[in-house]
Protein backbone atom coordinates (compact mmCIF):
# COMPACT_ATOMS: atom_id res chain seq x y z
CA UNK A 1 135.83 30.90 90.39
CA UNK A 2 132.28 31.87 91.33
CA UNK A 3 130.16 28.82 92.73
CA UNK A 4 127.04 29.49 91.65
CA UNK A 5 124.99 26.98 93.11
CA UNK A 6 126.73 27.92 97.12
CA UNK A 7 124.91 31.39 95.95
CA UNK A 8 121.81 30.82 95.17
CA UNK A 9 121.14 28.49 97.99
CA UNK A 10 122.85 30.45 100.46
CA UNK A 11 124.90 28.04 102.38
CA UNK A 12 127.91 30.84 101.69
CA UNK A 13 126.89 33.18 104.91
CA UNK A 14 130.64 35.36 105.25
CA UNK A 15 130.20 38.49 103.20
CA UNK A 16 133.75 37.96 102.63
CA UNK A 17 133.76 34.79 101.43
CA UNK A 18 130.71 35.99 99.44
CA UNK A 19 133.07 38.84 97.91
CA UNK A 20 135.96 37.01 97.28
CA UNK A 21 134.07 33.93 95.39
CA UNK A 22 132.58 37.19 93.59
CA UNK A 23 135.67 38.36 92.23
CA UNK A 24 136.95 35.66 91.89
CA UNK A 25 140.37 36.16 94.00
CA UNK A 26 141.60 35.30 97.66
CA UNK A 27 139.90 36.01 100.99
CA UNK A 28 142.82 38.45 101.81
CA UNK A 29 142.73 40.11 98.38
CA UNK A 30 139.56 40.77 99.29
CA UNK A 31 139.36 41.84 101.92
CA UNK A 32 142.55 44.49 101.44
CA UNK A 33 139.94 45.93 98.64
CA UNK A 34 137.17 46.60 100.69
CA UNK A 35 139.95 48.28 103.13
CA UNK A 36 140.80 50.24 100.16
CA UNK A 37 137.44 51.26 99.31
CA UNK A 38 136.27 52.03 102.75
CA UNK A 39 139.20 54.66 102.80
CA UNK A 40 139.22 56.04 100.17
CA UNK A 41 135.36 56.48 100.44
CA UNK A 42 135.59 58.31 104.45
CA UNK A 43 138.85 60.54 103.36
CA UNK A 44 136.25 61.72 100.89
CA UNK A 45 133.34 61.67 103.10
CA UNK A 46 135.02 63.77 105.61
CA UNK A 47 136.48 66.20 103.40
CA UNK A 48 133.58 67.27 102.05
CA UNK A 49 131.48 67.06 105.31
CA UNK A 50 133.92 69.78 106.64
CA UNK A 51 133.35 71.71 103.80
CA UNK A 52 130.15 71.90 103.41
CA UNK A 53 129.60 72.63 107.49
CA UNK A 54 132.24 75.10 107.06
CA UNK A 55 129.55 76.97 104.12
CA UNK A 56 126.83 76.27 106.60
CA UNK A 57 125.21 74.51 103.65
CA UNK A 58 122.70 72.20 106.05
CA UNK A 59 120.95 70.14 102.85
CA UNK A 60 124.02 68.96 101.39
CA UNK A 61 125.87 68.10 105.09
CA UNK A 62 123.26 65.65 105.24
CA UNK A 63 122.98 64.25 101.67
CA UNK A 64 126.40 63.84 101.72
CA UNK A 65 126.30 62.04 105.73
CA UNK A 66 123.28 59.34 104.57
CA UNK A 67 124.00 58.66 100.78
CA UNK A 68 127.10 56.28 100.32
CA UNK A 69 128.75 56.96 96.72
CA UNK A 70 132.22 55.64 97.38
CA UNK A 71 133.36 59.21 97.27
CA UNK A 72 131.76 60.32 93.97
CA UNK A 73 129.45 62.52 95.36
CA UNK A 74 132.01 64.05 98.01
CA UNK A 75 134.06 64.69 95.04
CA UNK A 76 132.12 65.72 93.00
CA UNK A 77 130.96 68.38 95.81
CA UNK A 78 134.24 69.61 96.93
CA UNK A 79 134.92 70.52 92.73
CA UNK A 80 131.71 71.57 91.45
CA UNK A 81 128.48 72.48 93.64
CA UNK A 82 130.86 73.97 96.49
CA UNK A 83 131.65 76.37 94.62
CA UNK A 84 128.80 77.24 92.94
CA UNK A 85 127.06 80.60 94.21
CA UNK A 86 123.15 80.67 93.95
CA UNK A 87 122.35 84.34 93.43
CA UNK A 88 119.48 85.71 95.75
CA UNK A 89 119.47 83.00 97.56
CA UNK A 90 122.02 83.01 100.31
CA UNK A 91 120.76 84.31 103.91
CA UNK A 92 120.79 87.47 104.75
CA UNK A 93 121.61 88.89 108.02
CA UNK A 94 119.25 90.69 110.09
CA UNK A 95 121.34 93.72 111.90
């Protein structure tokens, strides 16, 4: 259970501990979710970094490198605005 008062006066210092009393299950339970999380989040993360170097798409390599979304924003990338084609406004080569 959640001990409110260790919260608010901060004598809880382990972000784990802080999760766990959070959540309200073990340390280890905890912190197997946050290993969960984490890789779920930088399969993602890479995935969509690849693609979007591999479209030389500059803007969203770095959205998608400094904003953390847990993968919701890689995913939604790699689905939906990868694909998307802006018309007259790709580069054009000079020959």
């Amino acid at each position: 259970m959640v001990d409110a008062s260790a919260l608010i006066s901060g004598t809880t210092t382990d972000p784990y501990t802080l999760v766990s009393n959070l959540l309200g299950v073990s340390l280890l339970t905890a912190i197997i979710i946050l290993a969960v999380i984490s890789i779920w989040s930088l399969v993602w993360k890479g995935f969509a970094l690849w693609k979007a170097s591999k479209k030389d798409q500059m803007v969203w390599f770095i959205v998608l490198l400094v904003v953390n979304t847990f993968g919701i924003l890689e995913i939604l990338y790699i689905y939906i605005f990868s694909k998307m084609s802006l018309k007259g406004k790709g580069k054009t080569k000079k020959r």
